[in-house]
C-alpha atoms as a PDB file:
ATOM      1  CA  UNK A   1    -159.434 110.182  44.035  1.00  0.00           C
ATOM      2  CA  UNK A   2    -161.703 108.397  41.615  1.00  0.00           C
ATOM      3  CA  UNK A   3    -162.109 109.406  37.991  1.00  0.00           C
ATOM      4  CA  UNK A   4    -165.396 108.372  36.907  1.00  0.00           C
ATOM      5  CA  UNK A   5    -166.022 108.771  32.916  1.00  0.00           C
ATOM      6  CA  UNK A   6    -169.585 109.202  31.995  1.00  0.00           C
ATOM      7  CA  UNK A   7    -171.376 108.268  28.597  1.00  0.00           C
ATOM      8  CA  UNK A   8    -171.627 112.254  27.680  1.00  0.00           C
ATOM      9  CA  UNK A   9    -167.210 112.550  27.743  1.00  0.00           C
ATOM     10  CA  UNK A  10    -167.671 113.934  31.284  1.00  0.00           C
ATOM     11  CA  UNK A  11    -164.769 113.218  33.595  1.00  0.00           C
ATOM     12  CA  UNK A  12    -166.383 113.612  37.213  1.00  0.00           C
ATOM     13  CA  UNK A  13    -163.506 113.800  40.180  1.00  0.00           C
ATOM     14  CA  UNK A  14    -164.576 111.879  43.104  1.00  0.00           C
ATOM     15  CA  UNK A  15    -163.406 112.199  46.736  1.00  0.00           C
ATOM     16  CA  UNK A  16    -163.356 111.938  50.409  1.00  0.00           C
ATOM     17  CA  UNK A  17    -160.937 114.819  50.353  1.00  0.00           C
ATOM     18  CA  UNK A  18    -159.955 118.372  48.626  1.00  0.00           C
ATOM     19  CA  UNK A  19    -158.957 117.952  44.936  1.00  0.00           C
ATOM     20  CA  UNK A  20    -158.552 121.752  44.954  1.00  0.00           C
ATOM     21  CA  UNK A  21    -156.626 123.326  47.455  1.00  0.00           C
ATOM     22  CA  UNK A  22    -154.973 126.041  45.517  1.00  0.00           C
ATOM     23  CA  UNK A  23    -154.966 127.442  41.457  1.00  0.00           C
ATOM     24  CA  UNK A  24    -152.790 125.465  40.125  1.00  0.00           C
ATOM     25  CA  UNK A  25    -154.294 122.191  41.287  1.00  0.00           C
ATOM     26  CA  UNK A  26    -156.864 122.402  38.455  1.00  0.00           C
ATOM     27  CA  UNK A  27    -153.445 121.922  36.352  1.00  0.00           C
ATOM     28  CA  UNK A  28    -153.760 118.481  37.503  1.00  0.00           C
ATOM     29  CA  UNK A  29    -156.987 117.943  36.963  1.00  0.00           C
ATOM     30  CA  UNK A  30    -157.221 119.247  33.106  1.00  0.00           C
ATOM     31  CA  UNK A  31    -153.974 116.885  32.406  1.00  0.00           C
ATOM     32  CA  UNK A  32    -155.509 113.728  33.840  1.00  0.00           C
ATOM     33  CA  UNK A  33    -158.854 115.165  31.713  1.00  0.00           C
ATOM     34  CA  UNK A  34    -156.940 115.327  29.009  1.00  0.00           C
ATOM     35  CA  UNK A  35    -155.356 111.621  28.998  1.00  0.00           C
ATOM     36  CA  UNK A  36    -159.197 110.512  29.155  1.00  0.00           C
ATOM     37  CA  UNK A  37    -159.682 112.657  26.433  1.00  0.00           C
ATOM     38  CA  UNK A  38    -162.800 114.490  27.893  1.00  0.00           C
ATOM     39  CA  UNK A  39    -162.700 118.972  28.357  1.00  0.00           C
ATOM     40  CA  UNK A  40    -165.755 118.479  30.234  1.00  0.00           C
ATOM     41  CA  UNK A  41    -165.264 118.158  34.499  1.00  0.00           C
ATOM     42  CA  UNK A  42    -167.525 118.060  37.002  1.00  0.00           C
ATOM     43  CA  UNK A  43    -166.578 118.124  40.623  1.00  0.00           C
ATOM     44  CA  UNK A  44    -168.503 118.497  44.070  1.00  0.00           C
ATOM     45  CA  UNK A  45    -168.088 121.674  45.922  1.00  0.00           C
ATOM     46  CA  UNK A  46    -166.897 119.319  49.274  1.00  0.00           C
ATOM     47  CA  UNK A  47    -163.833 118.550  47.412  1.00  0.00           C
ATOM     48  CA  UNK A  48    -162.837 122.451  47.299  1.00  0.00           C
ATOM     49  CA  UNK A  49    -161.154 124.522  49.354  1.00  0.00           C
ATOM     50  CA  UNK A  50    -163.736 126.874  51.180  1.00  0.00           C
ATOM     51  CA  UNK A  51    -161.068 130.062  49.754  1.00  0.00           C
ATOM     52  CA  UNK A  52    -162.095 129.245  46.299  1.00  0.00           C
ATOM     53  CA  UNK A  53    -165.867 130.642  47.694  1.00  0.00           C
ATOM     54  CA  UNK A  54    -164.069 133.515  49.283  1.00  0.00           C
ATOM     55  CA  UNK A  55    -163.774 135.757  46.042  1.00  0.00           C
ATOM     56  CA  UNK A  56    -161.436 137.977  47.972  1.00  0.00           C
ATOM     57  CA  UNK A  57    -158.921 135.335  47.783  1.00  0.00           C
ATOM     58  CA  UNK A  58    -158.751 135.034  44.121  1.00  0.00           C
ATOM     59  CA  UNK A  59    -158.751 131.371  43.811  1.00  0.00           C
ATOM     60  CA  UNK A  60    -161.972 131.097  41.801  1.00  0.00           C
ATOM     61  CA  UNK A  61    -160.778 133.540  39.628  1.00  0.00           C
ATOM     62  CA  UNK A  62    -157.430 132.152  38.952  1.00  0.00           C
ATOM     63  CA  UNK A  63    -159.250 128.731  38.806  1.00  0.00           C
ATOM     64  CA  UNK A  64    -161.377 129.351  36.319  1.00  0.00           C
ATOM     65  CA  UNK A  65    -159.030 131.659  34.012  1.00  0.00           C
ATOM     66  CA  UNK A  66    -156.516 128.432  33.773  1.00  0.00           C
ATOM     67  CA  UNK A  67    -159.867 125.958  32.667  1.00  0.00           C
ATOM     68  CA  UNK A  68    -160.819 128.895  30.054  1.00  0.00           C
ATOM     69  CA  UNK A  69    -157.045 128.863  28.904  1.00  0.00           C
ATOM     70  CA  UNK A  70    -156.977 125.410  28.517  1.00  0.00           C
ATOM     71  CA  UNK A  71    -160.673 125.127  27.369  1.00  0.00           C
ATOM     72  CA  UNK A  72    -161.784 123.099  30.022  1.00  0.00           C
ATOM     73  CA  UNK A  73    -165.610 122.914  30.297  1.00  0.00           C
ATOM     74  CA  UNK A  74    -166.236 122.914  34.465  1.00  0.00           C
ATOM     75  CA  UNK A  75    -168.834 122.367  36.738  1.00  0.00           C
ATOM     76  CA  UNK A  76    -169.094 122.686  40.563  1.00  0.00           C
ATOM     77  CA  UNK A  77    -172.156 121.126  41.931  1.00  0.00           C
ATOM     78  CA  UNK A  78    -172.861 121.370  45.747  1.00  0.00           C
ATOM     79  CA  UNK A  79    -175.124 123.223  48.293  1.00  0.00           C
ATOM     80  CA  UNK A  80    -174.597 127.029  47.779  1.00  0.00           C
ATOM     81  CA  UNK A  81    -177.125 128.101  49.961  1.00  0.00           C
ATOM     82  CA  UNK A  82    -174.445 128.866  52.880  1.00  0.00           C
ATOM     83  CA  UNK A  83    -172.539 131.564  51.362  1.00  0.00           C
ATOM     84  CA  UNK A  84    -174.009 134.834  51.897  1.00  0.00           C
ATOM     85  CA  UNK A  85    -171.473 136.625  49.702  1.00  0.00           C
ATOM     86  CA  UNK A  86    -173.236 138.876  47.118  1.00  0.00           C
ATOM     87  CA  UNK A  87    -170.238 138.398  45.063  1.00  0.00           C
ATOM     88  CA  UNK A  88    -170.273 134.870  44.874  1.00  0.00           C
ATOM     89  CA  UNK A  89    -173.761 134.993  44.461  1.00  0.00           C
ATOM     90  CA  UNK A  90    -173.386 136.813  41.084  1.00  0.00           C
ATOM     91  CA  UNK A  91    -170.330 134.974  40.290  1.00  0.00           C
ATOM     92  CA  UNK A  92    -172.981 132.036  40.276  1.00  0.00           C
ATOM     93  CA  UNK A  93    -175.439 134.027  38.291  1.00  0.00           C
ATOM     94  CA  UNK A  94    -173.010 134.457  35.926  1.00  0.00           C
ATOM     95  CA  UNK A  95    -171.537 131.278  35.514  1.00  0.00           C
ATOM     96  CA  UNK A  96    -174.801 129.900  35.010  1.00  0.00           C
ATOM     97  CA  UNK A  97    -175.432 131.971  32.058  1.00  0.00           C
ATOM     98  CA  UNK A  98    -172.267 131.108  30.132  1.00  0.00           C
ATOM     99  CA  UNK A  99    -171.495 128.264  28.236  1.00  0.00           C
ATOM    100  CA  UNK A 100    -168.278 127.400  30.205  1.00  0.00           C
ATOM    101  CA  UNK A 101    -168.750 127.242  33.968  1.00  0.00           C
ATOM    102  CA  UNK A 102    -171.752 126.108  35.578  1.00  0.00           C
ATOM    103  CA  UNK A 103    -172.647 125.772  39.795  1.00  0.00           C
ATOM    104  CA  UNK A 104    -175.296 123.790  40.337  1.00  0.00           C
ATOM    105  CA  UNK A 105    -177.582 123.065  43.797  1.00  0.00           C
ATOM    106  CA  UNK A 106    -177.940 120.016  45.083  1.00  0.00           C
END
């Protein structure tokens, strides 16, 4: 995994494999965040489990109720256009109209 520190204090997570596979890896993340001193993350929606897009599961929510705790600033960007789920759908809606989770297209 490559941590790749941007002029803005953005720590961007870069890999050719899942940095999330469950909750409590974003534990991992926000510590090696922290040591770069940088709250805001961005990482690519190929380096997530596909149950974090499964809102039945509960790993989204669990994932981002730890970053709020720990006032992590996260975005997700990737291509969105294959889930169908309503849910997620307005989970992305939402997200996109807060000030501390964003999804973005590519």
């Amino acid at each position: 995994m490559e941590v790749i520190i941007h002029n803005l204090e953005i720590a961007e997570f870069v890999s050719d494999k899942n940095i999330l596979n469950n909750p409590q890896d974003i534990l991992g993340l926000i510590v090696i965040a922290g040591e770069k001193d940088v709250s805001k993350v961005i990482l690519h929606e190929n380096n997530i489990n596909p149950a974090f897009f499964k809102l039945k599961t509960g790993f989204a929510g669990e994932t981002l109720q730890k970053a709020v705790n720990y006032h992590l600033k996260l975005a997700i960007v990737g291509n969105f256009r294959k889930y169908s789920s309503k849910s997620l759908k307005s989970l992305i809606y939402e997200c996109n109209n807060s000030n501390q989770f964003f999804l973005f297209l590519i």
